[in-house]
C-alpha atoms as a PDB file:
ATOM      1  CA  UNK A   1      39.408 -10.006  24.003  1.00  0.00           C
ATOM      2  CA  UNK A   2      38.411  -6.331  23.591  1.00  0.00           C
ATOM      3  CA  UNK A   3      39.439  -5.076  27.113  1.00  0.00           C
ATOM      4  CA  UNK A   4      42.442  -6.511  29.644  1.00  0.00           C
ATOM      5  CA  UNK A   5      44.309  -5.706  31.850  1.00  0.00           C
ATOM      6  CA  UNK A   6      45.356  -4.899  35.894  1.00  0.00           C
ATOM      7  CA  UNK A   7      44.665  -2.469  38.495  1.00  0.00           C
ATOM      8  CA  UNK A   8      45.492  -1.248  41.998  1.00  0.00           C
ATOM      9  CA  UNK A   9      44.263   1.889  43.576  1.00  0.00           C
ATOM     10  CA  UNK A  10      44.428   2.936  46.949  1.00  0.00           C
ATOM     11  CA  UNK A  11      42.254   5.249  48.975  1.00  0.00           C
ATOM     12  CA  UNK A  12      42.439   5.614  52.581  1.00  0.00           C
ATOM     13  CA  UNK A  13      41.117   2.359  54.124  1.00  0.00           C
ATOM     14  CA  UNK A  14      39.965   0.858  50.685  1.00  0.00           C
ATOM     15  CA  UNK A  15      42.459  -0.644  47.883  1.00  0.00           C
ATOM     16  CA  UNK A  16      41.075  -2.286  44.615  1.00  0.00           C
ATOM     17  CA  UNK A  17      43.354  -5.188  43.660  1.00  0.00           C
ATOM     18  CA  UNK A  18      41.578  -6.582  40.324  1.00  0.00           C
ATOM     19  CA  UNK A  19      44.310  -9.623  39.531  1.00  0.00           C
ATOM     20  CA  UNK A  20      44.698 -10.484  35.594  1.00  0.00           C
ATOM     21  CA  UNK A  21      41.325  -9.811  33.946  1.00  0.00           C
ATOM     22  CA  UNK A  22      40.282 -10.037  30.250  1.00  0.00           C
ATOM     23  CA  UNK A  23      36.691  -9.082  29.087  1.00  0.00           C
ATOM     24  CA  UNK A  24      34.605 -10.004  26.169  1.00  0.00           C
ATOM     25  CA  UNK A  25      35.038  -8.054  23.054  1.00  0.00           C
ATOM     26  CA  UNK A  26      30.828  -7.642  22.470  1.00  0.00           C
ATOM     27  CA  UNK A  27      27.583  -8.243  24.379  1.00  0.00           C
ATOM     28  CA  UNK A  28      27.269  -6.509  27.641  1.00  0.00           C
ATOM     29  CA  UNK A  29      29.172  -7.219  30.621  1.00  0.00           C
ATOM     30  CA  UNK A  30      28.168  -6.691  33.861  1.00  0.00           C
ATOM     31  CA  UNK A  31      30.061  -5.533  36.883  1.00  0.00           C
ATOM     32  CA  UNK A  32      27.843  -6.734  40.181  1.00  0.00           C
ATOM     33  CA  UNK A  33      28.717  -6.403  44.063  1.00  0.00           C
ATOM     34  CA  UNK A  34      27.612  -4.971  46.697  1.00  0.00           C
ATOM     35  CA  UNK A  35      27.775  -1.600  47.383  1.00  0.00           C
ATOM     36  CA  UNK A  36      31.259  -0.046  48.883  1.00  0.00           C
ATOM     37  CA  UNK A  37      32.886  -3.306  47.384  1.00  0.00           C
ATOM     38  CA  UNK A  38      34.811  -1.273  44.592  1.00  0.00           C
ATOM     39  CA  UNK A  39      32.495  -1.185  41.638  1.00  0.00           C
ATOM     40  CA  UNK A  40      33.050   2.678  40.133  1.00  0.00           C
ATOM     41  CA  UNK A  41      36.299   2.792  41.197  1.00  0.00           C
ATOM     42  CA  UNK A  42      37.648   0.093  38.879  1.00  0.00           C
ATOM     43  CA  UNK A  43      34.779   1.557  36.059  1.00  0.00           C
ATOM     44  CA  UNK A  44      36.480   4.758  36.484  1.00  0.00           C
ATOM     45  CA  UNK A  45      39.946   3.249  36.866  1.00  0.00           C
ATOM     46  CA  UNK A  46      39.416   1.623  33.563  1.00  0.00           C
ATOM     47  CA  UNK A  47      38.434   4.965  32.334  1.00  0.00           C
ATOM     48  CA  UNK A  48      41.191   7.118  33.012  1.00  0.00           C
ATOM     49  CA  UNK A  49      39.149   8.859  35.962  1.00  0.00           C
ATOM     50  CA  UNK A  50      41.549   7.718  38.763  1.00  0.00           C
ATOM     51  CA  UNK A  51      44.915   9.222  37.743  1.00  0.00           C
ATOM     52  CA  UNK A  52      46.689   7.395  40.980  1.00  0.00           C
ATOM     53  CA  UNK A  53      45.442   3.994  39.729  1.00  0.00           C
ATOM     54  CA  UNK A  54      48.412   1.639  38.768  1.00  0.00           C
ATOM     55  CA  UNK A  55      48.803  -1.236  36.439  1.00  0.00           C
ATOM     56  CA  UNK A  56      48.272  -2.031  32.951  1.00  0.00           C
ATOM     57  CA  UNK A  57      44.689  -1.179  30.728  1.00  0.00           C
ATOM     58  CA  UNK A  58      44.874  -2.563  27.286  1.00  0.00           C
ATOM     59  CA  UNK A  59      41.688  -2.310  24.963  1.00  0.00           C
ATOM     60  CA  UNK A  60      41.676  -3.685  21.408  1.00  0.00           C
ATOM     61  CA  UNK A  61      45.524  -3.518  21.084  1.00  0.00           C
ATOM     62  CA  UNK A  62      46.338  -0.097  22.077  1.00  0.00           C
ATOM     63  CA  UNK A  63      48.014   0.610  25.624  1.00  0.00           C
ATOM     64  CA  UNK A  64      45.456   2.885  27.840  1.00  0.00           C
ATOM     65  CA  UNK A  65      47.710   2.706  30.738  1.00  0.00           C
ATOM     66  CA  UNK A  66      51.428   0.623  30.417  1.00  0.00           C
ATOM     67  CA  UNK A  67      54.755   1.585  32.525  1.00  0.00           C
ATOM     68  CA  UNK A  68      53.110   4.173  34.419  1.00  0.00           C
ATOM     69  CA  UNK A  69      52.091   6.065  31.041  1.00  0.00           C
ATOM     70  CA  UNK A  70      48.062   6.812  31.034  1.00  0.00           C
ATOM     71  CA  UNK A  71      46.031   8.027  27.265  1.00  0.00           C
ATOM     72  CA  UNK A  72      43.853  10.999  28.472  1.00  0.00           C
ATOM     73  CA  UNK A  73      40.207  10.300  28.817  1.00  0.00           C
ATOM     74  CA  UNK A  74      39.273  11.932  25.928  1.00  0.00           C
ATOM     75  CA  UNK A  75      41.803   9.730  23.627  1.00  0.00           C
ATOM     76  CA  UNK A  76      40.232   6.436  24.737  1.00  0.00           C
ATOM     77  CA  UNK A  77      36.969   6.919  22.622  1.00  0.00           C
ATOM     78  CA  UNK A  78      34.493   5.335  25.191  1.00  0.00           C
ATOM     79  CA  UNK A  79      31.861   6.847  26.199  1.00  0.00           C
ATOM     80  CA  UNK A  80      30.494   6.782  29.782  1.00  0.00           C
ATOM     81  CA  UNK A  81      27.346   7.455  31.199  1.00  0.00           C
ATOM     82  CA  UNK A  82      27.246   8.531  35.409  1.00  0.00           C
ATOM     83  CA  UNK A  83      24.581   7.476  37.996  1.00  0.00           C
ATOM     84  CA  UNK A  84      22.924  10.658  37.463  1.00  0.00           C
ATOM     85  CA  UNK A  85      22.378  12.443  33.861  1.00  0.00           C
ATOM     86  CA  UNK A  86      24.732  14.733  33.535  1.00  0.00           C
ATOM     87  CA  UNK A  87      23.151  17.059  30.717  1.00  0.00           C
ATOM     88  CA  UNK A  88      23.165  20.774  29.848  1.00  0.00           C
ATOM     89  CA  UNK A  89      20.008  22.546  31.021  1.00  0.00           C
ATOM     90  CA  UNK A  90      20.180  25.619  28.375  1.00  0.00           C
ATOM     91  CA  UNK A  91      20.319  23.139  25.511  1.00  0.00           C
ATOM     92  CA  UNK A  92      16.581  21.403  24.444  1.00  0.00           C
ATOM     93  CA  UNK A  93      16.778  17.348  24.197  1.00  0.00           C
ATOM     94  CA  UNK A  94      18.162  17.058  20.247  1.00  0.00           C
ATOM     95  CA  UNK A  95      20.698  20.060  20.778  1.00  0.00           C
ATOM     96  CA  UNK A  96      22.378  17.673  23.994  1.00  0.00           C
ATOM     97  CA  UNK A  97      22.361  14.977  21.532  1.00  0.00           C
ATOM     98  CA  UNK A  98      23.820  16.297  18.569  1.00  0.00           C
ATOM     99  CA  UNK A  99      26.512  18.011  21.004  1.00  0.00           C
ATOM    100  CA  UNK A 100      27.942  14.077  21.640  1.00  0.00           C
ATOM    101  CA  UNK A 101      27.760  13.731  17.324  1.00  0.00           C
ATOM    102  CA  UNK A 102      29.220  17.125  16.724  1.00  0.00           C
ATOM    103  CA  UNK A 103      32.951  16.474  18.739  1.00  0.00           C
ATOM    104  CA  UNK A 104      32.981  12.581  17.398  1.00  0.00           C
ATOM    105  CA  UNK A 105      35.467  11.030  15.267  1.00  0.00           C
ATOM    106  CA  UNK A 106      34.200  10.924  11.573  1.00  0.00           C
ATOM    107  CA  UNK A 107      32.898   8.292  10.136  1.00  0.00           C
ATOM    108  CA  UNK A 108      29.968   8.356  12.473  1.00  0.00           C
ATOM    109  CA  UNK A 109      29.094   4.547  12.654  1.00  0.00           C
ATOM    110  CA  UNK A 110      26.061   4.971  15.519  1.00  0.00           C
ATOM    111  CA  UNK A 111      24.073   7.708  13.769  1.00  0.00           C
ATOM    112  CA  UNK A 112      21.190  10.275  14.960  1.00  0.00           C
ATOM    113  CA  UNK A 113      17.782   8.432  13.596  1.00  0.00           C
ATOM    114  CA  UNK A 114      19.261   4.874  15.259  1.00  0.00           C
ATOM    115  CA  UNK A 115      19.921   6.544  18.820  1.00  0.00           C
ATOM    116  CA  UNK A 116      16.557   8.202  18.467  1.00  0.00           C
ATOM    117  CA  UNK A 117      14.743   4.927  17.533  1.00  0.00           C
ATOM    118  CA  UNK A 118      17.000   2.439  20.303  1.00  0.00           C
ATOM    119  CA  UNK A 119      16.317   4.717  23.310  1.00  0.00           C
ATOM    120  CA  UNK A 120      12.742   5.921  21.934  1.00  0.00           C
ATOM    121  CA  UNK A 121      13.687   9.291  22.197  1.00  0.00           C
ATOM    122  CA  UNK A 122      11.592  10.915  18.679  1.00  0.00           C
ATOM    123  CA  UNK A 123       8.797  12.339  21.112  1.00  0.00           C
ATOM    124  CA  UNK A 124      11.180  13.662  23.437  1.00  0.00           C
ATOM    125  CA  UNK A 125      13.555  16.367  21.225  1.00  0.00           C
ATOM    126  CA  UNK A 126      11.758  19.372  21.268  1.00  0.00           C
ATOM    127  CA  UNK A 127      11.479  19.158  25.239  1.00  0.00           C
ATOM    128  CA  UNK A 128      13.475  20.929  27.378  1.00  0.00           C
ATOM    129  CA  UNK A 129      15.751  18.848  29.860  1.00  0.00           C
ATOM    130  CA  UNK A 130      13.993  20.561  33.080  1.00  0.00           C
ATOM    131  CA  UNK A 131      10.477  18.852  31.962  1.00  0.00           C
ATOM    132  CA  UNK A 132      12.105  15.377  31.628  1.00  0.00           C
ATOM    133  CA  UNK A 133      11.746  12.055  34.207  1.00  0.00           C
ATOM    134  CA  UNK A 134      14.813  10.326  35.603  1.00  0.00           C
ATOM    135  CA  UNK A 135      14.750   7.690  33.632  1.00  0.00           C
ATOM    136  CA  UNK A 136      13.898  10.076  30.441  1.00  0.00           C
ATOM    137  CA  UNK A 137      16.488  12.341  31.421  1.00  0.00           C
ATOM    138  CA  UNK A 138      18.775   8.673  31.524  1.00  0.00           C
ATOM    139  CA  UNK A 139      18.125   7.842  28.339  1.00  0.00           C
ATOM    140  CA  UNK A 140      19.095  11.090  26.560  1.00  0.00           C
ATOM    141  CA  UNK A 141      22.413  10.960  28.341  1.00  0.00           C
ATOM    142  CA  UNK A 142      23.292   7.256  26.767  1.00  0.00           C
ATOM    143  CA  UNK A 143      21.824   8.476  23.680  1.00  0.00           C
ATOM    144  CA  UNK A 144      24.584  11.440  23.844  1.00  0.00           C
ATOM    145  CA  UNK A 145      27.709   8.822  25.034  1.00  0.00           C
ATOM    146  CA  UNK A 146      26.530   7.196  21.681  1.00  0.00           C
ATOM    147  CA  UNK A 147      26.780   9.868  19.775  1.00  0.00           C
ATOM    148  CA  UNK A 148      30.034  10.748  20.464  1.00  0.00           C
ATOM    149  CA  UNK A 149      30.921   7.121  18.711  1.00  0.00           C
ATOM    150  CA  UNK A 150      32.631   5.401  21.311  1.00  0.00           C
ATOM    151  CA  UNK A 151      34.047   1.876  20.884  1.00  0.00           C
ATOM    152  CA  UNK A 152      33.131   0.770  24.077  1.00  0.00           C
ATOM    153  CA  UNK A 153      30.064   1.997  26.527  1.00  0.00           C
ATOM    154  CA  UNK A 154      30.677   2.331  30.253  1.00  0.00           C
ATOM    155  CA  UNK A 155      27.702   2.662  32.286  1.00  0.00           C
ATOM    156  CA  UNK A 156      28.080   3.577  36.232  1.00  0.00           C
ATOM    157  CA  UNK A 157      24.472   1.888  37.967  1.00  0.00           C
ATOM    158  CA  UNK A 158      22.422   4.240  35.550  1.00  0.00           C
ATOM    159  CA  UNK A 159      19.132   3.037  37.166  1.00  0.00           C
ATOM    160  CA  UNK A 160      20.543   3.747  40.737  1.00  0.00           C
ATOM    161  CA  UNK A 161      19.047   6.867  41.223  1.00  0.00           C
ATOM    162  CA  UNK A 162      15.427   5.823  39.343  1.00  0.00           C
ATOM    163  CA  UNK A 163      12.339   4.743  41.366  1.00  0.00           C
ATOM    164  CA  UNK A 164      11.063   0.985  40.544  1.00  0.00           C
ATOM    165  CA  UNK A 165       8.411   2.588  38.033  1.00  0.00           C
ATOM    166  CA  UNK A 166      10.999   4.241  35.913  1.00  0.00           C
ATOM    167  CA  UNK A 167      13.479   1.139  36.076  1.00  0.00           C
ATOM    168  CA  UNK A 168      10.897  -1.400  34.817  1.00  0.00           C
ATOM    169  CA  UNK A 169      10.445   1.471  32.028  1.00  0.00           C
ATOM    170  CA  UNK A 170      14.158   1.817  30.889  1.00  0.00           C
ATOM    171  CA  UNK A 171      14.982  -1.790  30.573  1.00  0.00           C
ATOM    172  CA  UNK A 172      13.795  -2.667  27.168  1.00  0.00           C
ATOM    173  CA  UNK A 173      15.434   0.456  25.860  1.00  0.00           C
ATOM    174  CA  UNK A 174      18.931  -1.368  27.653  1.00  0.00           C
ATOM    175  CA  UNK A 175      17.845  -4.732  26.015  1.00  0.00           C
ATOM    176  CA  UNK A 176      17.199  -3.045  22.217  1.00  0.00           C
ATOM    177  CA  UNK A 177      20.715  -1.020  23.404  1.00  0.00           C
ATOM    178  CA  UNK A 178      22.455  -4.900  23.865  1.00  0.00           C
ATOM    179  CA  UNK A 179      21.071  -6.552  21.188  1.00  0.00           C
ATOM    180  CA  UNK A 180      21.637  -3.810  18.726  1.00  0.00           C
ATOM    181  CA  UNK A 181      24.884  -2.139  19.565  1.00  0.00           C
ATOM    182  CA  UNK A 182      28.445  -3.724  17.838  1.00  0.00           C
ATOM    183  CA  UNK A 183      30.524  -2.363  20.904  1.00  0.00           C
ATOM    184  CA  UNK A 184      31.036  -3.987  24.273  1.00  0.00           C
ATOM    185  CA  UNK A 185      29.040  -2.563  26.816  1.00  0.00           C
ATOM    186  CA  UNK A 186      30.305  -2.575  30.812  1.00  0.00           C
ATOM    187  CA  UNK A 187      27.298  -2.038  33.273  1.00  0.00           C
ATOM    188  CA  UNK A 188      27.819  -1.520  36.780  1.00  0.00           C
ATOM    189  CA  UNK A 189      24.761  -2.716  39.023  1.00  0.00           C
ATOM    190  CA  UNK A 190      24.176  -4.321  42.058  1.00  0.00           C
ATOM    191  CA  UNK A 191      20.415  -4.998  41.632  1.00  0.00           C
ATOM    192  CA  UNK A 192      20.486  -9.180  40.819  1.00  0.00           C
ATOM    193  CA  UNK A 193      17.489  -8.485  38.948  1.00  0.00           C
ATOM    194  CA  UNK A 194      19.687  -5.960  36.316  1.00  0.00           C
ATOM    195  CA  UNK A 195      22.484  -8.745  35.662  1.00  0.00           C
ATOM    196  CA  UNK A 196      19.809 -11.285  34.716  1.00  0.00           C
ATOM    197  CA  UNK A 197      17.585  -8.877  32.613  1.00  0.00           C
ATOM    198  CA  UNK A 198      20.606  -7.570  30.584  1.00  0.00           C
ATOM    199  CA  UNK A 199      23.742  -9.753  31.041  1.00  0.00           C
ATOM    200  CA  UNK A 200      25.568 -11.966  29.030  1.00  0.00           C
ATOM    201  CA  UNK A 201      28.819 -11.798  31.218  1.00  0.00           C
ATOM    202  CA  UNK A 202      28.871 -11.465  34.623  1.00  0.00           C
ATOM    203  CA  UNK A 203      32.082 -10.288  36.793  1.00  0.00           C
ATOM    204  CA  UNK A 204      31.617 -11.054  40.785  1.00  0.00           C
ATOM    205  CA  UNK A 205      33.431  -8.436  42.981  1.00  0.00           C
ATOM    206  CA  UNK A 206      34.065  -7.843  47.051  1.00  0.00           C
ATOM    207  CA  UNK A 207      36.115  -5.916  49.324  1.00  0.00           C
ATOM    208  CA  UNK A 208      37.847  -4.858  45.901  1.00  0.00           C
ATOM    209  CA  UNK A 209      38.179  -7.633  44.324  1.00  0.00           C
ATOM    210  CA  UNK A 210      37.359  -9.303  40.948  1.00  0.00           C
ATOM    211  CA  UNK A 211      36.104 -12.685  42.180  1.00  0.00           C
ATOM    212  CA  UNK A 212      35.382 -14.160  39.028  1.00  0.00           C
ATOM    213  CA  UNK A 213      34.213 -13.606  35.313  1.00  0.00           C
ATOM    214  CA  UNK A 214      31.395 -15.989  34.574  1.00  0.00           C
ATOM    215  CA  UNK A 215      28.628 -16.386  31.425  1.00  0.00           C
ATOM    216  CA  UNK A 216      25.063 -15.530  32.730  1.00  0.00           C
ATOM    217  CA  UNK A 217      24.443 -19.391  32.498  1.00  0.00           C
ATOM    218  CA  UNK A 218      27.611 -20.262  34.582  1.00  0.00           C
ATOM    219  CA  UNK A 219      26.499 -17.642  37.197  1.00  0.00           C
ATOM    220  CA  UNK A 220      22.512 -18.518  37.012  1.00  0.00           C
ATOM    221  CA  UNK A 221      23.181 -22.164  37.363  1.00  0.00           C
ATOM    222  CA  UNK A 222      25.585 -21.823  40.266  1.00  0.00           C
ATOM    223  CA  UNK A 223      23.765 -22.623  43.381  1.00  0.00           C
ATOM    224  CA  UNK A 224      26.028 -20.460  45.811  1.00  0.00           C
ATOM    225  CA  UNK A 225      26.040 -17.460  42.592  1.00  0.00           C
ATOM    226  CA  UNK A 226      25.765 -14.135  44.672  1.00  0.00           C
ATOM    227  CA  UNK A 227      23.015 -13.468  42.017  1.00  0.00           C
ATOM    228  CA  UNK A 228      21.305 -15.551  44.853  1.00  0.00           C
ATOM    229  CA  UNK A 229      22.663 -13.726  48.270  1.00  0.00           C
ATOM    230  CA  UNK A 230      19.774 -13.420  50.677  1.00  0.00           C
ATOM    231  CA  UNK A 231      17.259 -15.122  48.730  1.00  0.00           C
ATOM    232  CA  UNK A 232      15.163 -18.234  48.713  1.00  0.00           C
ATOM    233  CA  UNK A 233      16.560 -21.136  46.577  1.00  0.00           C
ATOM    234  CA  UNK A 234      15.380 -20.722  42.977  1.00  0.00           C
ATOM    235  CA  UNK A 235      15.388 -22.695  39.744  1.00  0.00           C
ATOM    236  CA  UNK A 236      16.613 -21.894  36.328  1.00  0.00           C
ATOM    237  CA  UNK A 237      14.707 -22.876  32.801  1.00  0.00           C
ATOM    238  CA  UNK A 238      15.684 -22.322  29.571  1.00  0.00           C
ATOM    239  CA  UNK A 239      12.321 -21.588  27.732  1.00  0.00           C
ATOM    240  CA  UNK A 240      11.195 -19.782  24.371  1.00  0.00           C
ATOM    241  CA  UNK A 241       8.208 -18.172  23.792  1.00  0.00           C
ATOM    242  CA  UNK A 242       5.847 -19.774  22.290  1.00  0.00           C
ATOM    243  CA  UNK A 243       2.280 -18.235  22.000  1.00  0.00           C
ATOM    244  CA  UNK A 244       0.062 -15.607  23.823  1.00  0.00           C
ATOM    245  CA  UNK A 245      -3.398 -15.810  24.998  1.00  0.00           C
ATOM    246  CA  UNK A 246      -4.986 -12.188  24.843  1.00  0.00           C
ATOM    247  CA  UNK A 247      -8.543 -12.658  26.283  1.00  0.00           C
ATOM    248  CA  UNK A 248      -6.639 -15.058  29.493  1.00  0.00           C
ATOM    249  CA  UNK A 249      -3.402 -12.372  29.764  1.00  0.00           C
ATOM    250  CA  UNK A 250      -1.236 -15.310  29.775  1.00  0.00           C
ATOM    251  CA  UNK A 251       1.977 -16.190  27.695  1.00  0.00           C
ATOM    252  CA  UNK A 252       2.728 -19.713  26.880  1.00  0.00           C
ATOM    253  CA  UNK A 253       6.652 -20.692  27.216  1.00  0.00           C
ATOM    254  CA  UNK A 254       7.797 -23.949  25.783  1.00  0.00           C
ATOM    255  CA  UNK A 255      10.549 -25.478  28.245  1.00  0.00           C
ATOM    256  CA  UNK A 256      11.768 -28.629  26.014  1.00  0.00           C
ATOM    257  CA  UNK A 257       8.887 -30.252  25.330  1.00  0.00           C
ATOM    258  CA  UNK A 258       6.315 -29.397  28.084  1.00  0.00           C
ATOM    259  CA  UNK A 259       4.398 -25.894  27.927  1.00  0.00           C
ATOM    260  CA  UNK A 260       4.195 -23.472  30.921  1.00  0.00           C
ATOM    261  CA  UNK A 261       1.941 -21.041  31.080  1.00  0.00           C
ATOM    262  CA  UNK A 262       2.990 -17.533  32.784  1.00  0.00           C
ATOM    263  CA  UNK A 263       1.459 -13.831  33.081  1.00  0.00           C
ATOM    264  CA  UNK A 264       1.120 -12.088  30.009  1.00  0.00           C
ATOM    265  CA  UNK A 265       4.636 -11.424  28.678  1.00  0.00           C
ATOM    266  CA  UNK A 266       5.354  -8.498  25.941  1.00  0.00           C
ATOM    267  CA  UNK A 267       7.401 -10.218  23.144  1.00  0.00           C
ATOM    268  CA  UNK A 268       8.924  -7.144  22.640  1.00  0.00           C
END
C-alpha cells in the first residue's frame, strides 16, 4: 500500500475522524461525498495543509506525520492541484510549466513533451494564461504539479468550478492522465458521474467519515452504493467495444455474447 494512515481534525462544529485507512499504491483513487462531509479537509490533512490535524500519515515507508512530528509540504514530493488554477499571470503557458520542472528533484521521470502530449497542451504554450478557458487554464495547472515530479497526485474537485461543456472536455485528458501515469492519483469529487468515468478505487465519506474503500466494481454493483443516491435504479454491464458504424453514428458493444448497439462512442 502506497499511502496509510489516521487522522483527526477539529474545526468548530466539524471533526474528521478517518479510522485506519490504507490506499492503493497506483490507479486513481477517488474520494466521493457530499459536499460539507469532509472531503478537502482530509486531502489537505493528508497533505500537510492542516498543521492541527493529528494522527499518523505514512506513504511508501517514510513517516509524513508520526508522534506529533509533521514533514513540511514541500518534503512530501506530491503534487496537488486546487479547485481553481492557481497559475502565475506574468508568465505565458510553457514558462508556468517549466517553473514546476525547474524546482523538481532530478532525475525528472514525467518529462516536458509527455505532459504536453497527456493534457494536449502543444497548441496552448505560447498563450498567455489571461486568454485561457477554465478547463484550459485546469489542465496547465496538473501539467505543472507533474512537472514538479511528484510521487503521488492530489487533486481537490478540479472540475468543480468548470461548466458541463468544459467538464465533458477535460475528461479524456484525466483518463490518458490514469492510464498513463506510474503514481497513485487521489481525486476528490462528488459528481457520481466523475468516480465512474475515472475510478478504479472508490472511498465513501459522511459527516467526516471514511465509510468504506471499495473497487469501482464493488461500489457499481452495490445496489444501496451512494454512486446511486437520488437516482432511479440502474444496471451495470461489463461490455467491450466492438465495432462502429459511421454513416448510422452508432457504436456496437459486445456484452458476453449478445451485441448492443449505443450512440456513437469515440474509442479514444
Amino acid at each position: 500500500m502506497s499511502l496509510s494512515g489516521n487522522l483527526t481534525l477539529t474545526r468548530g462544529d466539524f471533526t474528521l475522524n478517518t479510522g485506519d485507512f490504507e490506499f492503493p499504491s497506483s490507479g486513481l483513487t477517488a474520494i466521493f461525498g457530499q459536499s460539507g462531509c469532509g472531503k478537502t479537509s482530509f486531502l489537505r490533512s493528508l497533505a500537510g495543509f492542516e498543521s492541527s490535524a493529528t494522527g499518523e500519515v505514512f506513504f511508501q515507508q517514510q513517516a509524513w506525520l508520526h508522534n506529533k512530528k509533521s514533514v513540511p509540504v514541500h518534503k512530501r514530493q506530491l503534487g496537488y492541484v486546487f479547485q481553481e488554477a492557481s497559475l502565475f499571470a506574468h508568465l505565458n503557458v510553457e514558462n508556468n510549466l517549466r517553473y514546476g520542472l525547474k524546482r523538481a528533484p532530478k532525475p525528472h521521470k514525467i518529462d516536458f513533451n509527455q505532459v504536453v502530449n497527456w493534457l494536449g497542451l502543444a497548441e496552448l504554450l505560447s498563450r498567455d494564461i489571461q486568454t485561457l478557458s477554465g478547463g484550459e487554464k485546469q489542465r496547465v495547472a496538473i501539467g505543472r504539479a507533474l512537472l514538479g515530479q511528484p510521487k503521488i497526485l492530489m487533486m481537490d474537485e478540479p472540475m468543480a468550478a468548470l461548466d458541463m461543456q468544459a467538464k465533458q472536455q477535460i475528461l479524456p485528458y484525466l483518463e490518458k492522465l490514469r492510464d498513463s501515469l506510474e503514481i497513485p492519483i487521489l481525486y476528490i469529487t462528488h459528481s457520481p458521474d466523475e468516480v465512474v468515468r475515472l475510478a478504479d478505487t472508490v472511498v465513501f465519506m459522511s459527516k467526516g467519515n471514511l465509510d468504506s474503500i471499495e473497487s469501482i466494481e464493488q461500489a457499481l454493483n452495490r445496489p444501496d452504493s451512494p454512486l446511486y443516491q437520488n437516482q432511479d435504479p440502474r444496471s451495470v454491464l461489463s461490455a467491450t467495444l466492438d465495432s462502429h458504424t459511421l454513416e448510422d453514428s452508432l457504436s456496437l458493444l459486445k456484452v458476453g455474447e449478445e451485441g448492443l448497439s449505443i450512440p456513437y462512442l469515440d474509442k479514444k
